[in-house]
Protein backbone atom coordinates (compact mmCIF):
# COMPACT_ATOMS: atom_id res chain seq x y z
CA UNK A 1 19.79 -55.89 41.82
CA UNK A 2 20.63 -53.63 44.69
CA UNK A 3 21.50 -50.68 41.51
CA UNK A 4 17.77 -51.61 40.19
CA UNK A 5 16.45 -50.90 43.31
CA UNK A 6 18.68 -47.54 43.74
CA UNK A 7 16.61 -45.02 42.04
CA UNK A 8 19.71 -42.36 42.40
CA UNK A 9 21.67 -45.20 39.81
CA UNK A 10 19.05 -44.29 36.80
CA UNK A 11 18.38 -40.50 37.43
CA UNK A 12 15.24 -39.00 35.77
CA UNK A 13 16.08 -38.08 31.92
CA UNK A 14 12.98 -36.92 31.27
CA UNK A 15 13.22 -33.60 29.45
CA UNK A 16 12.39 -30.35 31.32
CA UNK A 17 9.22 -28.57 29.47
CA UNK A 18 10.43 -26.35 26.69
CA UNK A 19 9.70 -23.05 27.50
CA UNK A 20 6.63 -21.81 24.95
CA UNK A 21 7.27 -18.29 23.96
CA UNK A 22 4.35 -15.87 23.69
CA UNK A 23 2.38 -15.80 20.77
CA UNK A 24 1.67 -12.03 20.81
CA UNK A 25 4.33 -11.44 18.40
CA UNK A 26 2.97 -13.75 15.44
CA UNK A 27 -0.98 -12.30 15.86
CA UNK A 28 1.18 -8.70 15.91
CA UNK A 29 2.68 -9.88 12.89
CA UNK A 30 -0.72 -11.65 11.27
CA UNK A 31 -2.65 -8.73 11.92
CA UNK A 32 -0.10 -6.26 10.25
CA UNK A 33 -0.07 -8.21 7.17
CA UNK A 34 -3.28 -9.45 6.96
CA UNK A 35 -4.41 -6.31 4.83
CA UNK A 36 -1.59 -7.56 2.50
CA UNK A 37 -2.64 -10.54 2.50
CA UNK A 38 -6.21 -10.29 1.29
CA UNK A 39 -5.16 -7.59 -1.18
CA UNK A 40 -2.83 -10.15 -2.42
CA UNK A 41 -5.72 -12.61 -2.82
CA UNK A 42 -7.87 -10.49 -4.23
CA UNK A 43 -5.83 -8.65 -6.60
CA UNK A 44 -3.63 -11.47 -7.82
CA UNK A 45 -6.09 -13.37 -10.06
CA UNK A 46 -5.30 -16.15 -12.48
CA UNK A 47 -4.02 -13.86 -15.56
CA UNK A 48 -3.02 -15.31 -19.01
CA UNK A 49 0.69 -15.52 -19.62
CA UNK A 50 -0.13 -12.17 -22.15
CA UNK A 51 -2.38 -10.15 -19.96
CA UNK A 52 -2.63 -8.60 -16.71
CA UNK A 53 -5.56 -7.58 -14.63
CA UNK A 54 -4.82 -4.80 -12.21
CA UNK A 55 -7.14 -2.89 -9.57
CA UNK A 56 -8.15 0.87 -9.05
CA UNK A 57 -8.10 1.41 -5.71
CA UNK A 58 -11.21 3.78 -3.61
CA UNK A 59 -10.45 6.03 -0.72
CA UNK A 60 -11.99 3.77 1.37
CA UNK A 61 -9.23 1.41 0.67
CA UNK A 62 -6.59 3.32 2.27
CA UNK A 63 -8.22 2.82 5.87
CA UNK A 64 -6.45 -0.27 5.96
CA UNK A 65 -3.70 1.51 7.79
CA UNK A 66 -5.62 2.71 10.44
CA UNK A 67 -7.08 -0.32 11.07
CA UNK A 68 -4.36 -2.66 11.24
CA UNK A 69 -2.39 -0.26 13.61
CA UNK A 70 -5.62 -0.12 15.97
CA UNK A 71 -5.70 -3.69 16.15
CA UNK A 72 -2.00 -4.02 16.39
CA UNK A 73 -2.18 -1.96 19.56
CA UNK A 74 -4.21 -4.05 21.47
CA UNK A 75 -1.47 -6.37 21.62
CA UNK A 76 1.45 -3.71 21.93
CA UNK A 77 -0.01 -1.70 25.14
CA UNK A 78 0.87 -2.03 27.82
CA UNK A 79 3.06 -5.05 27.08
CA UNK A 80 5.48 -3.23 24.72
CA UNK A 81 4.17 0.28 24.86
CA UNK A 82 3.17 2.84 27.67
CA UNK A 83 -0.26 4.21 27.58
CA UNK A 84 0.65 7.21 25.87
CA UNK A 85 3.26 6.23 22.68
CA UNK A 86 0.17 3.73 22.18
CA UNK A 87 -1.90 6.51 22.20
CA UNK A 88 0.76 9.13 20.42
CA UNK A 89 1.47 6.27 17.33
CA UNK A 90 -2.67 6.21 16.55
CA UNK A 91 -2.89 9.88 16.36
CA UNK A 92 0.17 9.67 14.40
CA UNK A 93 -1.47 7.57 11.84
CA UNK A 94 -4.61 9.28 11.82
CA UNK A 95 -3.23 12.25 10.60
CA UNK A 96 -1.13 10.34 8.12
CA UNK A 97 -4.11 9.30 6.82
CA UNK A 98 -6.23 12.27 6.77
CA UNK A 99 -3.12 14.04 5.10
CA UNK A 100 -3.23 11.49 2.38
CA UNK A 101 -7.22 12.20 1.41
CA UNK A 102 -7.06 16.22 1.75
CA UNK A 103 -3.24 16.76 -0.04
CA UNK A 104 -1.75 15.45 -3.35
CA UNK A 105 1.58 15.49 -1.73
CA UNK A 106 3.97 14.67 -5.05
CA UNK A 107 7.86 14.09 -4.13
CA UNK A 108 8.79 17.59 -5.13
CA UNK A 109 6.23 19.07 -2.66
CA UNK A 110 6.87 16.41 0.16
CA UNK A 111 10.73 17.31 -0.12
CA UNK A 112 10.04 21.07 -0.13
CA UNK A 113 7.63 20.68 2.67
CA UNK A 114 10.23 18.69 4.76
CA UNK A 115 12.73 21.40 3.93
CA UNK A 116 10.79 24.58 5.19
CA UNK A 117 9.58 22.90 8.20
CA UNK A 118 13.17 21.95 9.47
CA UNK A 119 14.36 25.03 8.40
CA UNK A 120 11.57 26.89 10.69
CA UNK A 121 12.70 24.64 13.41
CA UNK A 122 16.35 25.48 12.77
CA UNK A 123 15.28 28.79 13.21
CA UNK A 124 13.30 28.17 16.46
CA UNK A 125 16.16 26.55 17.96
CA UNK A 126 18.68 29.26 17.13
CA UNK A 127 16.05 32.08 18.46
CA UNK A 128 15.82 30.30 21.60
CA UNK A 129 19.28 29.71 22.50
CA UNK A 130 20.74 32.41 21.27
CA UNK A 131 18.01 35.25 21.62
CA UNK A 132 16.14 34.06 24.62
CA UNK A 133 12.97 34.13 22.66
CA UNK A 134 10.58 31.38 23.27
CA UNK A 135 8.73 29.80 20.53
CA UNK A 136 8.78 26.03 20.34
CA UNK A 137 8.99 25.59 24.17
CA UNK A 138 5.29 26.22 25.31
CA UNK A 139 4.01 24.49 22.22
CA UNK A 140 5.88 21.25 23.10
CA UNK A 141 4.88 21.82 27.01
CA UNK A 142 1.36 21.91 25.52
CA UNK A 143 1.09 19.15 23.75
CA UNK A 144 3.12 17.30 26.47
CA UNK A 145 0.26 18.02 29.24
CA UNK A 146 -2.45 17.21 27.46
CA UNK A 147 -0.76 13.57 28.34
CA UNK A 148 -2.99 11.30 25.67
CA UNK A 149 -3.94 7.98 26.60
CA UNK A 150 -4.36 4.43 24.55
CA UNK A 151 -8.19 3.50 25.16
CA UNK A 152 -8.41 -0.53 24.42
CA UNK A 153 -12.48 -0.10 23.91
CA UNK A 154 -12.62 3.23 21.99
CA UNK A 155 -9.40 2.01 19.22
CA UNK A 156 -10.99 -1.08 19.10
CA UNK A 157 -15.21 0.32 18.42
CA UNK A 158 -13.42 2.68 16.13
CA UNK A 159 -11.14 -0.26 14.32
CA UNK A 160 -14.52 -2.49 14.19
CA UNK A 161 -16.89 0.14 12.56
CA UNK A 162 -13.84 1.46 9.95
CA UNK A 163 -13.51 -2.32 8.96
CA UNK A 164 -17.15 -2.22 7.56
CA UNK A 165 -16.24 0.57 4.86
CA UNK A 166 -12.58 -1.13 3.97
CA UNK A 167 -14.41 -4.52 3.06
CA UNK A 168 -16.59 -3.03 1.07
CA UNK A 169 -13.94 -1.15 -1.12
CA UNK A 170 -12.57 -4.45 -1.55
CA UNK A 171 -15.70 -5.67 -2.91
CA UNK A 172 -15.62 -2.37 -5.13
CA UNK A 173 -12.18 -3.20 -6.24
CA UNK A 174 -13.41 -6.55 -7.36
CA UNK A 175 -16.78 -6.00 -9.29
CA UNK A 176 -16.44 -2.34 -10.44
CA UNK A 177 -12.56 -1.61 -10.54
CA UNK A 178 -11.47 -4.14 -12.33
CA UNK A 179 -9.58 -3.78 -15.36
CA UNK A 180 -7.44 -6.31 -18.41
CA UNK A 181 -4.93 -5.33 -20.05
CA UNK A 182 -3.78 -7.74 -23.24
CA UNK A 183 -1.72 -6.82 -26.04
CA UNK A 184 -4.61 -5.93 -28.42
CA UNK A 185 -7.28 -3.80 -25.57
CA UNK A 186 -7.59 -2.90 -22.78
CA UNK A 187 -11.36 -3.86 -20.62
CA UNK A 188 -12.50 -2.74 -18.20
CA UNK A 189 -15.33 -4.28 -15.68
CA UNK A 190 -18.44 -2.06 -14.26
CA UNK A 191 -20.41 -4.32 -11.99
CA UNK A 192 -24.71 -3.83 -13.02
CA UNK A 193 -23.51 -1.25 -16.35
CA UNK A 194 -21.26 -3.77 -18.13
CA UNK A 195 -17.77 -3.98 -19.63
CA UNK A 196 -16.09 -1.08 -21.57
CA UNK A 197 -12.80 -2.17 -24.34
CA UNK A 198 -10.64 0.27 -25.27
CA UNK A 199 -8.37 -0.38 -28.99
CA UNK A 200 -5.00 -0.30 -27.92
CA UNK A 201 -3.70 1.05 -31.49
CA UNK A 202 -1.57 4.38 -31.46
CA UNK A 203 -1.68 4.76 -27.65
CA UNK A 204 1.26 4.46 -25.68
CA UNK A 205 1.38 4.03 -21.81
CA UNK A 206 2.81 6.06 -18.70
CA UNK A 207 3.23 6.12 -15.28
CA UNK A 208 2.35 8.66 -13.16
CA UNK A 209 3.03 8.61 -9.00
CA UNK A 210 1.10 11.97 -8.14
CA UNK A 211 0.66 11.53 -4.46
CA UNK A 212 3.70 9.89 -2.42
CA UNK A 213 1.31 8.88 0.37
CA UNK A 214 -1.40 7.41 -1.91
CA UNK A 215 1.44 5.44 -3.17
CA UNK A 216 2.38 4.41 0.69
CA UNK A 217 -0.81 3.50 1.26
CA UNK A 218 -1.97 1.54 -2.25
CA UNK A 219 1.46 -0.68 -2.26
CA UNK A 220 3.21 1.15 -4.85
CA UNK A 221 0.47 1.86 -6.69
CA UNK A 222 -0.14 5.29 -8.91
CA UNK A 223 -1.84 6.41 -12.31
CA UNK A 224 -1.44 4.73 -15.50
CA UNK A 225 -2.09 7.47 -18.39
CA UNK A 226 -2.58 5.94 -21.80
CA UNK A 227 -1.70 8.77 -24.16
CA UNK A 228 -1.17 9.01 -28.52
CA UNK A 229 1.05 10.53 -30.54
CA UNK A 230 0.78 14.17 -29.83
CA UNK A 231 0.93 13.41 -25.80
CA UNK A 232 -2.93 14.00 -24.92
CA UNK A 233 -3.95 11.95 -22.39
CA UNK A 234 -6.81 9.38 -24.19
CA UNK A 235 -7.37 7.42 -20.97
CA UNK A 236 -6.45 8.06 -17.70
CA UNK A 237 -6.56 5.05 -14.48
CA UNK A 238 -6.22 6.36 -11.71
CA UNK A 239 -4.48 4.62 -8.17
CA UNK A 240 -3.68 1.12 -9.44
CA UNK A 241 -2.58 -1.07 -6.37
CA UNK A 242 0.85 -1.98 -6.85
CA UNK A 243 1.54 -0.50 -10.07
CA UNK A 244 5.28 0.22 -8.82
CA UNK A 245 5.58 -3.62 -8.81
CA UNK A 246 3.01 -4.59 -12.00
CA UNK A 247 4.98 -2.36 -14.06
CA UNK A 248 7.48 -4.86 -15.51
CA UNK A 249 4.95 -7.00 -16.55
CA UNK A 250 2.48 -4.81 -17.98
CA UNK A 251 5.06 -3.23 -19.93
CA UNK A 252 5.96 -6.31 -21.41
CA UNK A 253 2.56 -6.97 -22.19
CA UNK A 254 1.80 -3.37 -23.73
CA UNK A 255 4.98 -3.93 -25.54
CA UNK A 256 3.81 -7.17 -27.72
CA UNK A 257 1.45 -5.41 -29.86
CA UNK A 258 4.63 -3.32 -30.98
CA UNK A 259 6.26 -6.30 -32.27
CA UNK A 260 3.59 -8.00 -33.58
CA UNK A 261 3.15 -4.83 -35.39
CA UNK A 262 6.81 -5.00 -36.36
CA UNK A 263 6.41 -8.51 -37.70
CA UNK A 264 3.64 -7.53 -39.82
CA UNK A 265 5.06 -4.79 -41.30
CA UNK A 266 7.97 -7.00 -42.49
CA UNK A 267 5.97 -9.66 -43.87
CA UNK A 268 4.01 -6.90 -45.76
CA UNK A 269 7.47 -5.66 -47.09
CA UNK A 270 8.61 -8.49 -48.02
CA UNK A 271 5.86 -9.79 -49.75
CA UNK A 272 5.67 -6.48 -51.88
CA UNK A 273 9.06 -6.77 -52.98
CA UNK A 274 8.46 -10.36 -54.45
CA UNK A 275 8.51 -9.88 -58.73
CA UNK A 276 5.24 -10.93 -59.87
CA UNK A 277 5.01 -13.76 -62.20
């Protein structure tokens, strides 16, 4: 009895609180993907076995990336981030973006590009140490005073008002963008004009990734060019979201005309080469 009474005999085993960890990093990560996401929703559909239904993709759709890294920010600075990488990764961005509408930046000219600008700053660097000549030192102590700074309330206004536009290229994507592609035509869906079909037979079907940043920003996507026998281009769709990844598929499906093709030509064949009675 006297052990009952002895609260030191039967110490406390009740477990210490778990420590919670933040939850910044999963609405980080939510918001990130979230453009994904809905695109995913969107563009996925519930396709046939033997067709495919893809998306052109506006201008307007490639704002996703400013948007999700404005939003993104709010969490980063000033609990990950200073003040002014916050502020340094958004102008970063913009300019990624505005690079992608003005330039049709293919992987020839982006690896040229890339070339002549390290080889100017090569050059810089060698005129500098070597010849005492200043060039890249004031323009870096420039930029480097004008000290830019993460504003919470101007990203965010800006993030907010750019959403408006981005939705609504989704909706564009969804009633006027849309397009089918089965083994005998190809439709396509214009929201208040009506549906266009397009006879497969004697076209054949390539891929075309024009701009490398368009293809950044639209998931691997790029132009499909549906051309005939003497290689003029028939049809041309332009930025398909995540035509890198629908490829496999649509080629399979592009590919089953061919055999039914194939299958009737034999049948014809054979059937000619019967005797008649």
């Amino acid at each position: 009895m006297a052990e009952l009474e002895n609260p030191q005999a039967f110490p406390d085993k009740t477990p210490s609180p778990v420590p919670t960890k933040s939850k910044n990093p999963n609405r980080i990560r939510r918001i990130i993907f979230a453009p994904f996401t809905l695109v995913a929703y969107l563009v996925r559909g519930k396709s046939n076995i033997d067709e495919i239904v893809v998306y052109s993709a506006p201008r307007a759709f490639y704002l996703w990336i400013v948007i999700a890294v404005g939003f993104a920010l709010k969490f980063l600075v000033p609990l990950y981030l200073s003040a002014s990488a916050g502020a340094w990764i958004f102008i970063t961005t913009l300019v990624f973006f505005i690079l992608a509408l003005l330039y049709d930046m293919s992987l020839k000219k982006l690896a040229l590009w890339v070339l002549v600008i390290a080889a100017l700053w090569l050059l810089c660097k060698y005129l500098e140490n070597l010849r005492d000549i200043v060039i890249l030192g004031p323009i870096v102590h420039h930029f480097a005073m004008l000290d830019p700074q993460y504003d919470h309330g101007t990203v965010t206004v800006l993030c907010w008002l750019l959403l408006i536009p981005w939705v609504c290229s989704l909706f564009e994507m969804r009633f006027d963008r849309k397009k089918k592609f089965s083994p005998n035509e190809i439709a396509e869906f214009h929201f208040g004009e009506g549906s266009e079909l397009t006879d497969r037979s004697g076209l054949r079907f390539v891929t075309k990734y024009r701009d490398v940043l368009e293809t950044v920003l639209s998931f691997g996507g790029g132009d499909l060019l549906a051309v005939d026998n003497h290689q003029t281009v028939i049809k041309r769709y332009e930025n398909i979201i995540g035509l890198w990844f629908y490829w496999e598929k649509l080629d399979r499906v592009l590919h089953q005309r061919a055999t039914l093709l194939d299958d009737e030509a034999a049948k014809d064949q054979a059937a000619g080469d019967q005797p008649a009675l």
